[in-house]
PDB file of N, CA and C in Angstrom:
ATOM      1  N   UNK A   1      47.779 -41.874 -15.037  1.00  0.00           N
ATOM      2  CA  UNK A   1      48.731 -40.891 -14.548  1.00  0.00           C
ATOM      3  C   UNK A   1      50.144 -41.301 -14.941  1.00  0.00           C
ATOM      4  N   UNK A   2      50.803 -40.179 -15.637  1.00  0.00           N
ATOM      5  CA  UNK A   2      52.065 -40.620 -15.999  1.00  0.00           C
ATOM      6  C   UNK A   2      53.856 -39.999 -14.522  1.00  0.00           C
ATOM      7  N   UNK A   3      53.908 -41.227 -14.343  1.00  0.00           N
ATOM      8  CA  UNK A   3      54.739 -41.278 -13.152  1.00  0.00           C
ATOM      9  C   UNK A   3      56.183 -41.169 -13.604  1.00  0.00           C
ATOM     10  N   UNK A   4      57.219 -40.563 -12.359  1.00  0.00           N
ATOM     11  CA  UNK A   4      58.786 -40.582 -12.454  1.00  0.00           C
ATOM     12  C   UNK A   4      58.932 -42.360 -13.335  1.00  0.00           C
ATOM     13  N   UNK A   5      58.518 -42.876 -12.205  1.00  0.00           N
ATOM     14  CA  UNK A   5      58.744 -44.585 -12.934  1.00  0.00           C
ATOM     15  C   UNK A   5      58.164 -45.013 -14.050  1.00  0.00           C
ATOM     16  N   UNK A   6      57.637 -44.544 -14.659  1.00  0.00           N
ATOM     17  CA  UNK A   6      56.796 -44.498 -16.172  1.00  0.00           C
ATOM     18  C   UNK A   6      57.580 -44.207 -16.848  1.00  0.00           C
ATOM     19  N   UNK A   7      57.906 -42.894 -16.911  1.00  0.00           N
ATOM     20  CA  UNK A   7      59.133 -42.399 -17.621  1.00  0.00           C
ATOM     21  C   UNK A   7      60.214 -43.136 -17.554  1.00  0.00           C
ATOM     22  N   UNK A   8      61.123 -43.291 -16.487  1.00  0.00           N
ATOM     23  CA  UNK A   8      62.079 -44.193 -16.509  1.00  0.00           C
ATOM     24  C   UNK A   8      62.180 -45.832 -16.483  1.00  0.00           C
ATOM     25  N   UNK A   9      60.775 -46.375 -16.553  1.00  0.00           N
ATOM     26  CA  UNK A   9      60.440 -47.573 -17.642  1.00  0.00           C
ATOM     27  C   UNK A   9      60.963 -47.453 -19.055  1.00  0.00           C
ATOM     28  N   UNK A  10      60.042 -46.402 -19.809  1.00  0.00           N
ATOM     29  CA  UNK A  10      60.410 -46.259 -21.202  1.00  0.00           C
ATOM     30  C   UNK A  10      62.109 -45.601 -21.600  1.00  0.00           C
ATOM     31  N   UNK A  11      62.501 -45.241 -20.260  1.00  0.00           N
ATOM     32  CA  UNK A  11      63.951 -44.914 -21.011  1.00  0.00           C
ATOM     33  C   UNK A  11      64.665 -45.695 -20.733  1.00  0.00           C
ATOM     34  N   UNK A  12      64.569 -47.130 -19.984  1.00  0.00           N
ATOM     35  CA  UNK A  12      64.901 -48.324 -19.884  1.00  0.00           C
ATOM     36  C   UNK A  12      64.768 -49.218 -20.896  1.00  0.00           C
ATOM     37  N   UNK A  13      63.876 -48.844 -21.753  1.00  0.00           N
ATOM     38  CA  UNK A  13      63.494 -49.762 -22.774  1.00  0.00           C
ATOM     39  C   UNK A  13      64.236 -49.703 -24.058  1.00  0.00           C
ATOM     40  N   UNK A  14      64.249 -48.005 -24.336  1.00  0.00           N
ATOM     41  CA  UNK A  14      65.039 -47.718 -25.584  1.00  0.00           C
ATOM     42  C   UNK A  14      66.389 -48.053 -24.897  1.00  0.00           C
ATOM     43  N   UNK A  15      67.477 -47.930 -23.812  1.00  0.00           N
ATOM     44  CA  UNK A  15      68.424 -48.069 -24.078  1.00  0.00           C
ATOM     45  C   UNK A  15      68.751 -49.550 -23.806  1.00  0.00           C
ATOM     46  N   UNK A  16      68.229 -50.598 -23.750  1.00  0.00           N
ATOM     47  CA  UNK A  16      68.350 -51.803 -23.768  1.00  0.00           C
ATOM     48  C   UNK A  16      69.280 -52.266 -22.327  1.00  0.00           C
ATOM     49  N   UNK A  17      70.428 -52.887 -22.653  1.00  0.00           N
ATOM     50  CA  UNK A  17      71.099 -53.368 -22.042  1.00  0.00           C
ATOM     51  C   UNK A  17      71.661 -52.261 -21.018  1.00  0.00           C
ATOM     52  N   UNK A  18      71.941 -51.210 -21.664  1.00  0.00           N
ATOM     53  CA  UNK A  18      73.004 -49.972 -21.138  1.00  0.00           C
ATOM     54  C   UNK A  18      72.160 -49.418 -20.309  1.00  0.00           C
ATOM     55  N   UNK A  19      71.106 -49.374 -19.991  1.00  0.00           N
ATOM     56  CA  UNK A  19      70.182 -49.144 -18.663  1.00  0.00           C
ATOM     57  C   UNK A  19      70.393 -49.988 -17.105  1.00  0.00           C
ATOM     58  N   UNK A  20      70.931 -50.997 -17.491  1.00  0.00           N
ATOM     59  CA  UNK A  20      71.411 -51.865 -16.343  1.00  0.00           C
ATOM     60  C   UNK A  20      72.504 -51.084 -15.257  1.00  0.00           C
ATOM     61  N   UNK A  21      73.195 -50.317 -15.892  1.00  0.00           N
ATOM     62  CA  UNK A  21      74.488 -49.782 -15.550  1.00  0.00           C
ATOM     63  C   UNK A  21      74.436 -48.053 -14.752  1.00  0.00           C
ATOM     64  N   UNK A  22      72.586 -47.801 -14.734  1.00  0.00           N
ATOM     65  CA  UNK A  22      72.283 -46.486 -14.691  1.00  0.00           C
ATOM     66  C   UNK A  22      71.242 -46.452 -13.488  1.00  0.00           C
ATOM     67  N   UNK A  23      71.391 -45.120 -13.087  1.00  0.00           N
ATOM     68  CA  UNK A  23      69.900 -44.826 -12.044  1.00  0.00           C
ATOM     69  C   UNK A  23      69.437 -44.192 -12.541  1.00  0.00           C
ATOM     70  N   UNK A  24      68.143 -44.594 -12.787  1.00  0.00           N
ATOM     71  CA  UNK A  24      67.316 -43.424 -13.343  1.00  0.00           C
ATOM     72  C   UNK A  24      66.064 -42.704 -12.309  1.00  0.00           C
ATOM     73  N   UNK A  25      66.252 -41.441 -12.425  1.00  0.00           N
ATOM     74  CA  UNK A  25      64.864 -40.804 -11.627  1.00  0.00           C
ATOM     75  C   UNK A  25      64.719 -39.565 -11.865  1.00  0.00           C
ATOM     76  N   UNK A  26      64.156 -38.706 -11.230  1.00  0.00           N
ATOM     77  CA  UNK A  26      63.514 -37.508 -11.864  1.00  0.00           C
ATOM     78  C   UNK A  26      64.658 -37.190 -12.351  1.00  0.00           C
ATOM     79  N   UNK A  27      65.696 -36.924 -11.317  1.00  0.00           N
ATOM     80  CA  UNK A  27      66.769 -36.241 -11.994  1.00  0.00           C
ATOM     81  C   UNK A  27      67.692 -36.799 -13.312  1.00  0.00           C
ATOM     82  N   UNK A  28      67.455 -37.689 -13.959  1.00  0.00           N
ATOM     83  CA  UNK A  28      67.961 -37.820 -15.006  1.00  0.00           C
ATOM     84  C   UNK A  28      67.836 -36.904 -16.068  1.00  0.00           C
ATOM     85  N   UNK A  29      69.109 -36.467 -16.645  1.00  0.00           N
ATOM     86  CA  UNK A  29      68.683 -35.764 -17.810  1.00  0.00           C
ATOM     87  C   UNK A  29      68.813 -36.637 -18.742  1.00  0.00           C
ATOM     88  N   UNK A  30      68.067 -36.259 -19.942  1.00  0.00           N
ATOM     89  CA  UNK A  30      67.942 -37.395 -21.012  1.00  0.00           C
ATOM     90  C   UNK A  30      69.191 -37.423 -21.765  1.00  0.00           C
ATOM     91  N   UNK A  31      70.032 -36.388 -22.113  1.00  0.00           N
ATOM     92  CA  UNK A  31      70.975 -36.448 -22.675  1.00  0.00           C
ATOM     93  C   UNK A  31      72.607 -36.626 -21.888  1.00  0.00           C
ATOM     94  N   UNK A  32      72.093 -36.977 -20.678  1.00  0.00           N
ATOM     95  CA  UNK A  32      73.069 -37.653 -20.096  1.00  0.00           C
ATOM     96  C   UNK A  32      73.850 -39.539 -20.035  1.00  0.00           C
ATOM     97  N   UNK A  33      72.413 -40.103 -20.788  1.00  0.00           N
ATOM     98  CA  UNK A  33      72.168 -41.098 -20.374  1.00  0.00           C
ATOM     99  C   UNK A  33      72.197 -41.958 -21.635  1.00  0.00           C
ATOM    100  N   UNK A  34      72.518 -41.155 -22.932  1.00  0.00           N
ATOM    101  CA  UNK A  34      73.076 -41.667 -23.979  1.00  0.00           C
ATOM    102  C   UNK A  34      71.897 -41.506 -25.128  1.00  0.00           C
ATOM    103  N   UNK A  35      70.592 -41.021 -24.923  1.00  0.00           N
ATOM    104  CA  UNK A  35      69.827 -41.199 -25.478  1.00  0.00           C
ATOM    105  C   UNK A  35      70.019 -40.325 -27.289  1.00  0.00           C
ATOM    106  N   UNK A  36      69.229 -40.451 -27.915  1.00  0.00           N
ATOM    107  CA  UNK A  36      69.400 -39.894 -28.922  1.00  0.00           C
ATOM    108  C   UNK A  36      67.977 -38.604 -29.280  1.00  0.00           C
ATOM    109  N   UNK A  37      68.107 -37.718 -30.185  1.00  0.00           N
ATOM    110  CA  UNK A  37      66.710 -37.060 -30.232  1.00  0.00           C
ATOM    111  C   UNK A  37      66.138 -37.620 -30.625  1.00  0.00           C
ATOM    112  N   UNK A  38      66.150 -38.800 -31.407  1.00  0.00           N
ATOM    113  CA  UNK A  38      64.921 -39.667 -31.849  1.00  0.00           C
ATOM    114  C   UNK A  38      64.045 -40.389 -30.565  1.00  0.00           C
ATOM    115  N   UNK A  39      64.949 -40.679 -29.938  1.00  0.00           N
ATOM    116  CA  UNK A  39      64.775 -41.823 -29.287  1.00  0.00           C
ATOM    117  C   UNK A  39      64.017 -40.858 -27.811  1.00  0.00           C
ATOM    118  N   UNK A  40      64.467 -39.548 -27.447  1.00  0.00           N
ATOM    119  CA  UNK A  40      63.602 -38.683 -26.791  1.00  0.00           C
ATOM    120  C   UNK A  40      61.651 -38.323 -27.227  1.00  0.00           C
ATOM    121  N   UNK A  41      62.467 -37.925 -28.475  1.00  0.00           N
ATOM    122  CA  UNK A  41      60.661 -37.284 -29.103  1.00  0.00           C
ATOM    123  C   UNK A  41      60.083 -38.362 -29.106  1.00  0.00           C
ATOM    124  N   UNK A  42      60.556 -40.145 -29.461  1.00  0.00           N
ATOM    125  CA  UNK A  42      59.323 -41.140 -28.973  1.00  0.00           C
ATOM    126  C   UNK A  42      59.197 -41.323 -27.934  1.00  0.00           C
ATOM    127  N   UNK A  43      59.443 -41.238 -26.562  1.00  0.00           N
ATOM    128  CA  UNK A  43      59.437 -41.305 -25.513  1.00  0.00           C
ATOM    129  C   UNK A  43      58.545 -40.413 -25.098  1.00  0.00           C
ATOM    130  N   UNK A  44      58.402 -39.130 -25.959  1.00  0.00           N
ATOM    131  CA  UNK A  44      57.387 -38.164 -25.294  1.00  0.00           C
ATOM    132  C   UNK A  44      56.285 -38.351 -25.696  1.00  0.00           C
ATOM    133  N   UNK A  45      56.109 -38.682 -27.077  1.00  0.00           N
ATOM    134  CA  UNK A  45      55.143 -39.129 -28.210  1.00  0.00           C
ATOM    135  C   UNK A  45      54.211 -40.396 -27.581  1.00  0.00           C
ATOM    136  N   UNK A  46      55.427 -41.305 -27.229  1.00  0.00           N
ATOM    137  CA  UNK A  46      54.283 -42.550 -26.433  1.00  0.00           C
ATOM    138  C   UNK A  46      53.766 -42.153 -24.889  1.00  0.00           C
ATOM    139  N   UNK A  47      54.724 -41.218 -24.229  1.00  0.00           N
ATOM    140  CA  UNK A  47      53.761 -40.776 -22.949  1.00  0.00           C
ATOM    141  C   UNK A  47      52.224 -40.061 -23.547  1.00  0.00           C
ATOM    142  N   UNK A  48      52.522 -38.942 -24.231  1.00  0.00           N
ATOM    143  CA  UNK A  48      51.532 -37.934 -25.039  1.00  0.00           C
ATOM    144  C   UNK A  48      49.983 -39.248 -24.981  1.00  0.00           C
ATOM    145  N   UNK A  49      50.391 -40.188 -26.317  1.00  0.00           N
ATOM    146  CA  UNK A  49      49.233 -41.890 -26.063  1.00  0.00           C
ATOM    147  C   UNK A  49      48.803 -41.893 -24.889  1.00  0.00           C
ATOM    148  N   UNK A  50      49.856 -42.401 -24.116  1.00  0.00           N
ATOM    149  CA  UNK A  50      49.545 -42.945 -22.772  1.00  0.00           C
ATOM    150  C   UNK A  50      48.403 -42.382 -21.848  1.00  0.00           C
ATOM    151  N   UNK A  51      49.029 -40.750 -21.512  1.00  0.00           N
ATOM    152  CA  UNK A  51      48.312 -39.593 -21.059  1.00  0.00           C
ATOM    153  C   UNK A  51      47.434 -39.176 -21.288  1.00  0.00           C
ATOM    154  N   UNK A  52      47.251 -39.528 -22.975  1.00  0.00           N
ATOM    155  CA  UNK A  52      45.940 -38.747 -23.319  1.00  0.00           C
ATOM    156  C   UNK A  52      46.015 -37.167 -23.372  1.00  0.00           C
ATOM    157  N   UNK A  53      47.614 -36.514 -23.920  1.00  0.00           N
ATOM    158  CA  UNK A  53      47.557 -34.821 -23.590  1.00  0.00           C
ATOM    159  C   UNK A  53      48.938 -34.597 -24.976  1.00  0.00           C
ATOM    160  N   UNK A  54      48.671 -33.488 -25.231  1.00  0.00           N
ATOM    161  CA  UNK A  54      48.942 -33.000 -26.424  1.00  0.00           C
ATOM    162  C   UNK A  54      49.869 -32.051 -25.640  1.00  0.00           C
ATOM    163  N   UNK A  55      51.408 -32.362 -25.888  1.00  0.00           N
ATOM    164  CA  UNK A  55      52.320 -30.781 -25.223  1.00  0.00           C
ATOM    165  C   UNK A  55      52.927 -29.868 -26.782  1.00  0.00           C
ATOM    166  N   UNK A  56      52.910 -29.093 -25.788  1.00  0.00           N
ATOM    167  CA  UNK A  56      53.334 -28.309 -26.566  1.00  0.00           C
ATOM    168  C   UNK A  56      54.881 -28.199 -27.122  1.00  0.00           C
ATOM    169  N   UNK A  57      55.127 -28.576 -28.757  1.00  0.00           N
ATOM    170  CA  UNK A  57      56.455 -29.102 -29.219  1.00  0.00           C
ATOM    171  C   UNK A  57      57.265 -28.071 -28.712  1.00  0.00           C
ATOM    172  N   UNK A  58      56.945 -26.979 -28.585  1.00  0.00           N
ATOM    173  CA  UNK A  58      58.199 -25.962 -28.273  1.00  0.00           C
ATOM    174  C   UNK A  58      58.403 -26.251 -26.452  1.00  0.00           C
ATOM    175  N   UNK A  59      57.547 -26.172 -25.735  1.00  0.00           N
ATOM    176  CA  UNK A  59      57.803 -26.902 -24.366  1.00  0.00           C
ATOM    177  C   UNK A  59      58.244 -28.169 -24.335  1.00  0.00           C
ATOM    178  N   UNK A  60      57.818 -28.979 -24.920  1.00  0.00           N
ATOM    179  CA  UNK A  60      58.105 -30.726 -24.908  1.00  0.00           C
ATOM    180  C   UNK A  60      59.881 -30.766 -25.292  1.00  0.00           C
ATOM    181  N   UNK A  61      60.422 -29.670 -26.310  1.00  0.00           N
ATOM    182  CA  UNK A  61      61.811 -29.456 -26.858  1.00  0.00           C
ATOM    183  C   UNK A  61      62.375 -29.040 -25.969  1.00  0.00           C
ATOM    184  N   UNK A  62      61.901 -28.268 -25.119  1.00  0.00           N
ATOM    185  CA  UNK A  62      63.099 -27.424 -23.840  1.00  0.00           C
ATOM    186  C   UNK A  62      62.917 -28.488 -22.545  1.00  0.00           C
ATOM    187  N   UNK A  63      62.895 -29.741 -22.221  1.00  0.00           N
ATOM    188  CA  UNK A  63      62.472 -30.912 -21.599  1.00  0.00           C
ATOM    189  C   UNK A  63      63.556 -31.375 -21.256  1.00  0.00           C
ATOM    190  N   UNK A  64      64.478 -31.120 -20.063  1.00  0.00           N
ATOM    191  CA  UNK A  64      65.562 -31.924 -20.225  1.00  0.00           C
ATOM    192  C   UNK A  64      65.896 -33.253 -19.325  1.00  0.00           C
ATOM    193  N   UNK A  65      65.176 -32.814 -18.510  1.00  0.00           N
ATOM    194  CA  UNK A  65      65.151 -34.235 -17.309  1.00  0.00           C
ATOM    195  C   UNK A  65      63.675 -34.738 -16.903  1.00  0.00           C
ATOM    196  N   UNK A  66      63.848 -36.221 -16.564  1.00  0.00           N
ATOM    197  CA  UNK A  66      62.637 -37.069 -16.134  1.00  0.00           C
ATOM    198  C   UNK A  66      61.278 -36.308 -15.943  1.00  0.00           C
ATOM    199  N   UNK A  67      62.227 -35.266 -14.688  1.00  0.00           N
ATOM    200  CA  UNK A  67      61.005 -34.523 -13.797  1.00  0.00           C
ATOM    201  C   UNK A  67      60.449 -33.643 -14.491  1.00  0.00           C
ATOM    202  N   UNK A  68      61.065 -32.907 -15.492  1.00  0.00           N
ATOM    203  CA  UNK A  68      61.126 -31.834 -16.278  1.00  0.00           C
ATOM    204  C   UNK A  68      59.371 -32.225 -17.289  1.00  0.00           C
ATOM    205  N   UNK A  69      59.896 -33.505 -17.613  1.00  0.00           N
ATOM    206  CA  UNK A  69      58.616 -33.834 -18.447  1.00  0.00           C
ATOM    207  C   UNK A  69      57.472 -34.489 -17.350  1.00  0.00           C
ATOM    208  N   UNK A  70      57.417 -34.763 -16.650  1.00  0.00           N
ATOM    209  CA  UNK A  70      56.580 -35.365 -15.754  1.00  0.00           C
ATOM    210  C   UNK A  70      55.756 -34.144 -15.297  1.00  0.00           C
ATOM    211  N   UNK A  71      56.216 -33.223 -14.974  1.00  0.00           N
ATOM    212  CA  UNK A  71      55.492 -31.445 -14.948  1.00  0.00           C
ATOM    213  C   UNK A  71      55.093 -30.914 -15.434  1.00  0.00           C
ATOM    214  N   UNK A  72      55.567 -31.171 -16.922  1.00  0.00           N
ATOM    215  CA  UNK A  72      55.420 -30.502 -17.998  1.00  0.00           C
ATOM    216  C   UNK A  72      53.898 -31.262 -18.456  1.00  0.00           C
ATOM    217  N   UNK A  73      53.951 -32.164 -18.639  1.00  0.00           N
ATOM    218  CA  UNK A  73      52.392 -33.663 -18.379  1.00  0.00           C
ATOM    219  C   UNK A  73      51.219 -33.030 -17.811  1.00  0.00           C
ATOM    220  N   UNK A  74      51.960 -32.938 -16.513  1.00  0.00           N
ATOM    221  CA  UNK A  74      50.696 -32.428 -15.133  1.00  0.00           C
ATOM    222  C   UNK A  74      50.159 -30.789 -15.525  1.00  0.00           C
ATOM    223  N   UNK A  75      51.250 -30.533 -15.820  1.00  0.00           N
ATOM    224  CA  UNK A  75      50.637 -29.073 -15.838  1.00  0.00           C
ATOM    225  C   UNK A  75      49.850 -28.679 -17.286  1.00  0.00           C
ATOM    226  N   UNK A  76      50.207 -29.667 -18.035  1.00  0.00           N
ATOM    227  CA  UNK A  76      49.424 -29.509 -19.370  1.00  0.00           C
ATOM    228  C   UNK A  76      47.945 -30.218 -19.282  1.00  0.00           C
ATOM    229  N   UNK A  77      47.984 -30.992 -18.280  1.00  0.00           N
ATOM    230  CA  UNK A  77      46.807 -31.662 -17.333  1.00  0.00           C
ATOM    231  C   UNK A  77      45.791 -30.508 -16.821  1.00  0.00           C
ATOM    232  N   UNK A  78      46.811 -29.619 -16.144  1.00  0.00           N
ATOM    233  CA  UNK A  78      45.905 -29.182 -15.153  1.00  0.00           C
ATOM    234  C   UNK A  78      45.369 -28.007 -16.142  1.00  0.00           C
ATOM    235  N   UNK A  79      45.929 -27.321 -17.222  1.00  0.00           N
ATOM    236  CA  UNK A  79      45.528 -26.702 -18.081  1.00  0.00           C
ATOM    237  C   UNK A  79      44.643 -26.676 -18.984  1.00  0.00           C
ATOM    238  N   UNK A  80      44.057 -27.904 -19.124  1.00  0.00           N
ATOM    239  CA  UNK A  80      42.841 -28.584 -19.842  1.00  0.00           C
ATOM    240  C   UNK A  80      43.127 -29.035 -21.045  1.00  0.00           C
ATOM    241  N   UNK A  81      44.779 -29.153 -21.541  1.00  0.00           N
ATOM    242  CA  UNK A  81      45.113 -29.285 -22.944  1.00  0.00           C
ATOM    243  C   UNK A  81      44.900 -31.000 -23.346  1.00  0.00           C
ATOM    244  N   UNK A  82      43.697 -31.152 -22.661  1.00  0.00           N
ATOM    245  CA  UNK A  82      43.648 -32.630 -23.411  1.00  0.00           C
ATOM    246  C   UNK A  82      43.324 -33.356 -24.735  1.00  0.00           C
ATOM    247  N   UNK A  83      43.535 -34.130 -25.336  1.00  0.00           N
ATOM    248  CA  UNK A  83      43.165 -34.424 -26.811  1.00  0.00           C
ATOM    249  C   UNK A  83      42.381 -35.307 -26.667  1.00  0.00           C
TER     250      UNK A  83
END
């Protein structure tokens, strides 16, 4: 199961040091927090692994905060879109 704290593990990771200085939780938006689009689409890409679920790029693109994708997960869960 991919969790608020899952997510904001891995966006702890890409921003290294500069995560120290931040709260992260659902409500984070990703582009608040310095991230880059690269550095988003792997973040979704390694949940996608993690999860075991295939989103949909045009949903996964309109994704703007923690929670945003954590729903977006579940509900692609509960939809049967598994790979």
């Amino acid at each position: 199961m991919i969790t608020v704290e899952t997510v904001c593990t891995l966006i702890a990771k890409k921003l290294g040091k500069k995560a120290a200085d931040l709260t992260l939780d659902a409500d984070t938006a990703f582009d608040s927090v310095g991230l880059s689009s690269l550095q988003i689409a792997d973040i979704v890409y390694t949940i996608e692994d993690d999860a075991e679920v295939e989103l949909d790029p045009s949903q996964a693109a309109s994704v703007k905060t923690v929670g945003d994708l954590v729903n977006l997960i579940e509900t692609t869960r509960a939809a049967g879109a598994t790979t």
